[in-house]
N, C-alpha and C. Protein backbone atom coordinates (compact mmCIF):
# COMPACT_ATOMS: atom_id res chain seq x y z
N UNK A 1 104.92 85.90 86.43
CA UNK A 1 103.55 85.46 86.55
C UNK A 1 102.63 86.68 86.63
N UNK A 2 101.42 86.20 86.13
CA UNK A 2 100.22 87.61 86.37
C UNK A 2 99.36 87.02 86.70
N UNK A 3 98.89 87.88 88.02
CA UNK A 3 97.51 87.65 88.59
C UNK A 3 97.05 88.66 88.57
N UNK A 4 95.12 88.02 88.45
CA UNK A 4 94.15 89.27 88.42
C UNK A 4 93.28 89.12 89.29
N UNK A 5 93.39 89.77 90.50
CA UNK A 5 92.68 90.13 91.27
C UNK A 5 91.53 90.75 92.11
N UNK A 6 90.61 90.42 92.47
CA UNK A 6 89.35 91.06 92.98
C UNK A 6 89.07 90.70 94.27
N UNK A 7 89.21 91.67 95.39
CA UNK A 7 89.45 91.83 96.71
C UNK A 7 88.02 92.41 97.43
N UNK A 8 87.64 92.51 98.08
CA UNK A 8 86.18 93.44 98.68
C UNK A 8 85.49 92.46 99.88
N UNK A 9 85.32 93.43 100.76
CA UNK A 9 84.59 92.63 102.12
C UNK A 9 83.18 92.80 101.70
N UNK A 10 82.15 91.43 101.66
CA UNK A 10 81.29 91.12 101.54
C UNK A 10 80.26 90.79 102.48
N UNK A 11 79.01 91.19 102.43
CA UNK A 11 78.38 90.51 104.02
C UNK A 11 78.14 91.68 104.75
N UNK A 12 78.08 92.74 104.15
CA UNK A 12 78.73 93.99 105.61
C UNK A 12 77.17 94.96 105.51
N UNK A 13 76.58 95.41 106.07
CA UNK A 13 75.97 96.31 106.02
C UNK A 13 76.57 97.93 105.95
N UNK A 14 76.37 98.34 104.94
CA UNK A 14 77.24 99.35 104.58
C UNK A 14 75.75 100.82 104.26
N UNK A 15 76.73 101.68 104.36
CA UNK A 15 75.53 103.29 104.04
C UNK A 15 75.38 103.20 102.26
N UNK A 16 76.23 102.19 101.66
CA UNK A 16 75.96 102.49 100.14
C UNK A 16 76.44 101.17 99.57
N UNK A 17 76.22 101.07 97.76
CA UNK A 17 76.50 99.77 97.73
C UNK A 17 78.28 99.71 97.14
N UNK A 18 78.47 100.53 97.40
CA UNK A 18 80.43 101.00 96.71
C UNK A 18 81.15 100.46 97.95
N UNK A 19 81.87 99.77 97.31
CA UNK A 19 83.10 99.45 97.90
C UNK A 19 84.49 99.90 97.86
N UNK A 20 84.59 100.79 97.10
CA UNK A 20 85.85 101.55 96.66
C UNK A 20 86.75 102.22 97.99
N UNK A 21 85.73 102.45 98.70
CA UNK A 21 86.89 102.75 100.29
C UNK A 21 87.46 101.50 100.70
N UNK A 22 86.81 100.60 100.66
CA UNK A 22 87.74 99.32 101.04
C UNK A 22 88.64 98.97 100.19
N UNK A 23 88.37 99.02 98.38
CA UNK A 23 89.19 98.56 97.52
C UNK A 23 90.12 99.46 97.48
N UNK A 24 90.44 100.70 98.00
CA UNK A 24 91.71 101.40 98.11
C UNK A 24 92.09 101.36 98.88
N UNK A 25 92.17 100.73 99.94
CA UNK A 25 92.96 99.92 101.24
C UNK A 25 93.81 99.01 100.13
N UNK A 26 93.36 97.84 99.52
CA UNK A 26 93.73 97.07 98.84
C UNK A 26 94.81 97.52 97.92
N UNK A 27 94.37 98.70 97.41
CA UNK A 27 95.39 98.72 96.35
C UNK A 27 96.45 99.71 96.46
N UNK A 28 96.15 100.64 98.01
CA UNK A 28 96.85 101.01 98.81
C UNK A 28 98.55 99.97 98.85
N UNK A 29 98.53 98.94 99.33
CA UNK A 29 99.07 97.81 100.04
C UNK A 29 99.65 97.43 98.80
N UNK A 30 98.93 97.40 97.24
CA UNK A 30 99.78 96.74 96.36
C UNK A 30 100.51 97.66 95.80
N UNK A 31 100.54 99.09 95.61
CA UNK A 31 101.18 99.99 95.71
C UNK A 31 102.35 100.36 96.35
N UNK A 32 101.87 100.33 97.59
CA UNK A 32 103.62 100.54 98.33
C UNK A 32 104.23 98.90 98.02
N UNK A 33 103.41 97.86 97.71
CA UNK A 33 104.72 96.61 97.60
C UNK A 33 105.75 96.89 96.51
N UNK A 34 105.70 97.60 95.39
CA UNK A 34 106.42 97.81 94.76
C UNK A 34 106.73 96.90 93.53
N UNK A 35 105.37 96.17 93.09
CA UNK A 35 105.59 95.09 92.04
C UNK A 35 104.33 96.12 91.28
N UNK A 36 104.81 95.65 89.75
CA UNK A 36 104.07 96.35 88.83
C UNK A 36 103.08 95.75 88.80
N UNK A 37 101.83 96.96 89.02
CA UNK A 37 100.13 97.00 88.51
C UNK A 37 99.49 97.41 87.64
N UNK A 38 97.87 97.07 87.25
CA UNK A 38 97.66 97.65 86.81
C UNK A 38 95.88 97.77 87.46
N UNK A 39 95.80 99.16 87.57
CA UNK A 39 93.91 98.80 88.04
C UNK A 39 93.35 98.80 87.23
N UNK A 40 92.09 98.46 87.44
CA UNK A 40 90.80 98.62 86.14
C UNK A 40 89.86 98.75 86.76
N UNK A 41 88.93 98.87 86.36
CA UNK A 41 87.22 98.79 86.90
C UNK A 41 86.56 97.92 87.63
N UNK A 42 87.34 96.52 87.45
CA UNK A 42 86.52 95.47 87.48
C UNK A 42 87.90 94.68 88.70
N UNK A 43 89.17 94.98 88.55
CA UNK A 43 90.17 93.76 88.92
C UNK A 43 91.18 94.56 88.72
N UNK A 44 92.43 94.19 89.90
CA UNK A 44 94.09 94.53 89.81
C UNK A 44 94.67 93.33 88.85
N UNK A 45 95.84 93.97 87.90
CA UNK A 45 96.45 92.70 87.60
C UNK A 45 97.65 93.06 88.12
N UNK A 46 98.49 92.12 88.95
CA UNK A 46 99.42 92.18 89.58
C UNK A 46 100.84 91.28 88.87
N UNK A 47 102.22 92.11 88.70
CA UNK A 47 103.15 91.12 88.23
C UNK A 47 104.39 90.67 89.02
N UNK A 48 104.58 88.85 88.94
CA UNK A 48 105.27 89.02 90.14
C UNK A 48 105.57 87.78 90.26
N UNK A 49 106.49 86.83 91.22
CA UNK A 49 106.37 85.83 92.01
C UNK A 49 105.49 85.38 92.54
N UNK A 50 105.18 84.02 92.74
CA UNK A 50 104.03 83.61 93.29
C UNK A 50 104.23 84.16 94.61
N UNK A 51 105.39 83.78 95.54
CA UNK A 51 105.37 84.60 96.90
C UNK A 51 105.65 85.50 97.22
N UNK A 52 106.28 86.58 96.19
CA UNK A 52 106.04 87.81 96.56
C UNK A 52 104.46 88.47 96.45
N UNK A 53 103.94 88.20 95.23
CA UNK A 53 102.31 88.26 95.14
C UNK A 53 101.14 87.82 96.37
N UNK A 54 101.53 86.67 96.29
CA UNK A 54 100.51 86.27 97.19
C UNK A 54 101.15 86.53 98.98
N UNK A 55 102.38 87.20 98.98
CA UNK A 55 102.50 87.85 99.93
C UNK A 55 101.49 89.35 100.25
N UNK A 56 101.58 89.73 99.49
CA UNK A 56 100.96 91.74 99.41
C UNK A 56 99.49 90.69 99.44
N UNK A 57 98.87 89.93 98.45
CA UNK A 57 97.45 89.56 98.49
C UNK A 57 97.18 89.24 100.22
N UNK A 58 97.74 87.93 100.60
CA UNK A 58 97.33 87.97 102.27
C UNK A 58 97.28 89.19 103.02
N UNK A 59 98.72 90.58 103.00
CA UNK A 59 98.41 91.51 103.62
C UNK A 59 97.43 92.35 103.46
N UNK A 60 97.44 92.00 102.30
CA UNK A 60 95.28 93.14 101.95
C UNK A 60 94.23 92.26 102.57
N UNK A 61 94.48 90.83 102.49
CA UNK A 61 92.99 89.88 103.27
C UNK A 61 93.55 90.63 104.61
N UNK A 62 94.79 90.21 105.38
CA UNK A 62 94.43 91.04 106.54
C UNK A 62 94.21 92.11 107.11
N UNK A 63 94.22 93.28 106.33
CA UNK A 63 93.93 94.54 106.28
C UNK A 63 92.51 94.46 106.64
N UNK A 64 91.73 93.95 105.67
CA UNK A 64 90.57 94.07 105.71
C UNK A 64 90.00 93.53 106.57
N UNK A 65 90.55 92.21 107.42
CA UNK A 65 89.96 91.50 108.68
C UNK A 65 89.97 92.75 109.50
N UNK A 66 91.35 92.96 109.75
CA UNK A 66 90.99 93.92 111.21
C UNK A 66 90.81 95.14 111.34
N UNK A 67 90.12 95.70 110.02
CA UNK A 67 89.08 96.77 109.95
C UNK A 67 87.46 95.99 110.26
N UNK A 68 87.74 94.77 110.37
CA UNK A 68 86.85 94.12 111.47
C UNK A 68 85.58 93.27 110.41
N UNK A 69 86.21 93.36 108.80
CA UNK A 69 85.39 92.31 108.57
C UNK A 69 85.18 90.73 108.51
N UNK A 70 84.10 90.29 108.50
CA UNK A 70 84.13 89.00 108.73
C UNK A 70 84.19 88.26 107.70
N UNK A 71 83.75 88.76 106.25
CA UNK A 71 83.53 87.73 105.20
C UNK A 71 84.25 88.99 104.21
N UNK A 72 85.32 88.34 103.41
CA UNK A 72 85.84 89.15 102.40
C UNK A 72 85.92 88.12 100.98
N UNK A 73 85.32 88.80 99.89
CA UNK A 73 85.07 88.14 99.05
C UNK A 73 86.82 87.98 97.71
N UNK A 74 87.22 87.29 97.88
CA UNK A 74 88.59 86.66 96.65
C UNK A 74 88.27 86.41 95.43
N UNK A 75 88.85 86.53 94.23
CA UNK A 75 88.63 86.02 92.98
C UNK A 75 90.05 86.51 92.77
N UNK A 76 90.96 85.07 92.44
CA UNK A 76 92.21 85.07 91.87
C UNK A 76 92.46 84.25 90.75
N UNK A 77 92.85 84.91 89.70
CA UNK A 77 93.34 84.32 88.52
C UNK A 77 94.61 84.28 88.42
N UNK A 78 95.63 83.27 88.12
CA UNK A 78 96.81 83.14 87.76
C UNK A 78 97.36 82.86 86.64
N UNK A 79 98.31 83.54 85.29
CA UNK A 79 98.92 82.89 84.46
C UNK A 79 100.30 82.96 84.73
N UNK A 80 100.62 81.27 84.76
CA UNK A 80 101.94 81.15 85.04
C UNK A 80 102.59 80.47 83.99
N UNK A 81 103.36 81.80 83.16
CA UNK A 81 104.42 81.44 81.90
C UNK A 81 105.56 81.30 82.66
N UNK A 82 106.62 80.73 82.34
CA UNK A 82 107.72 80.32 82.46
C UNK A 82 108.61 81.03 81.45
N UNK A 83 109.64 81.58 81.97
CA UNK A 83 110.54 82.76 81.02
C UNK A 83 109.94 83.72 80.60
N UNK A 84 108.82 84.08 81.01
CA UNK A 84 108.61 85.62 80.28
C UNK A 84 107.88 87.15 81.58
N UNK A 85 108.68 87.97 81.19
CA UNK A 85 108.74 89.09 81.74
C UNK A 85 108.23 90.23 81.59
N UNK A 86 107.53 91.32 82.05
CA UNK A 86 107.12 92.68 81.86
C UNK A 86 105.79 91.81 80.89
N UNK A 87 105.04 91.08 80.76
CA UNK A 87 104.06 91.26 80.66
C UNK A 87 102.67 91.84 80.36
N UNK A 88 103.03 92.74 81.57
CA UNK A 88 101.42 93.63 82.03
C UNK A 88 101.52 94.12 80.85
N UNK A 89 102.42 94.95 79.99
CA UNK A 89 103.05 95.67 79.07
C UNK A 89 102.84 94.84 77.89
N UNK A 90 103.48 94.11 77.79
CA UNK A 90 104.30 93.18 77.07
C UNK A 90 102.78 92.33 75.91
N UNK A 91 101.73 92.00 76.76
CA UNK A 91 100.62 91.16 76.56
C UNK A 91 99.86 92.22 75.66
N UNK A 92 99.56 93.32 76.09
CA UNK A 92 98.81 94.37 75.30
C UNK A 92 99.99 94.79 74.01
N UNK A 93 100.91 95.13 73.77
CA UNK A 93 101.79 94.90 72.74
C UNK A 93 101.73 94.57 71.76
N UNK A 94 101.69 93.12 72.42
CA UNK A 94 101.47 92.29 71.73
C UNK A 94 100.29 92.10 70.20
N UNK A 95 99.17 92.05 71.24
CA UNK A 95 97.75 92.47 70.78
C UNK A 95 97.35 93.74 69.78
N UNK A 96 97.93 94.57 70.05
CA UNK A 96 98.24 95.90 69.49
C UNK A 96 98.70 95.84 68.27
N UNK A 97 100.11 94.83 67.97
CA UNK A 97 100.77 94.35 67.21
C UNK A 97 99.97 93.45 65.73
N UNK A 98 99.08 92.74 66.38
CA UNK A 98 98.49 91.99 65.38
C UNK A 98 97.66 92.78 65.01
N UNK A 99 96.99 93.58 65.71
CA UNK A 99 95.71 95.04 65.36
C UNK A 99 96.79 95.91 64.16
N UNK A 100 97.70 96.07 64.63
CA UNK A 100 98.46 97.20 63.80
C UNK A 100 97.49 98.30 64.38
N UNK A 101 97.28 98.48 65.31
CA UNK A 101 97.03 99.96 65.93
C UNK A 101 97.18 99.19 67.26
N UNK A 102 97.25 101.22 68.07
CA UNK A 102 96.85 101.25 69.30
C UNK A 102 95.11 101.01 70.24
N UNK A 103 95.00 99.80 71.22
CA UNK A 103 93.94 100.09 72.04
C UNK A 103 93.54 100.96 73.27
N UNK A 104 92.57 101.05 73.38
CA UNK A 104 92.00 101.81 74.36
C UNK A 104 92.13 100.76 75.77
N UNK A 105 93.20 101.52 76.80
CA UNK A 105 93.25 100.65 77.84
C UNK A 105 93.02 101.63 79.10
């Protein structure tokens, strides 16, 4: 399965409008879980079991609670294929494949 993820405590009065110290807590956590990622600009895509995934996802919501925020903003997307593997990889490949070239990722 692949999920794409967007994590960030919302609501907060902050010295700037970046969130990137918080979003590397986040991706801190999906890092040491040890399931393949990928970051981007915008969203993690994460590959994995639903409960191993949405295991590491709750430990980043609680990360971020008890650095003491109150409102943390979620956006989870899920595609759940059945029999297919490596993905993250696998999907751009793919795409690549019908291009007959390489993209910019």
């Amino acid at each position: 399965m692949l999920f794409q993820l967007t994590m960030f405590p919302s609501g907060q009065k902050r010295k700037s409008a970046s969130v990137s110290e918080h979003v590397a807590k986040v991706i801190d956590i999906i890092d040491k879980s040890g399931l393949p990622y990928k970051l981007s600009p915008m969203s993690t895509c994460i590959e994995g079991s639903w409960d191993d995934v949405m295991k590491v996802i709750n430990k980043a919501r609680m990360k971020l609670r008890k650095l003491g925020h109150d409102r943390i903003y979620i956006n989870i997307t899920v595609d759940d294929r059945k029999g297919y593997k490596n993905r993250l990889i696998g999907k751009i490949k793919s795409v690549e494949n019908k291009l007959g070239r390489k993209v910019n990722i």
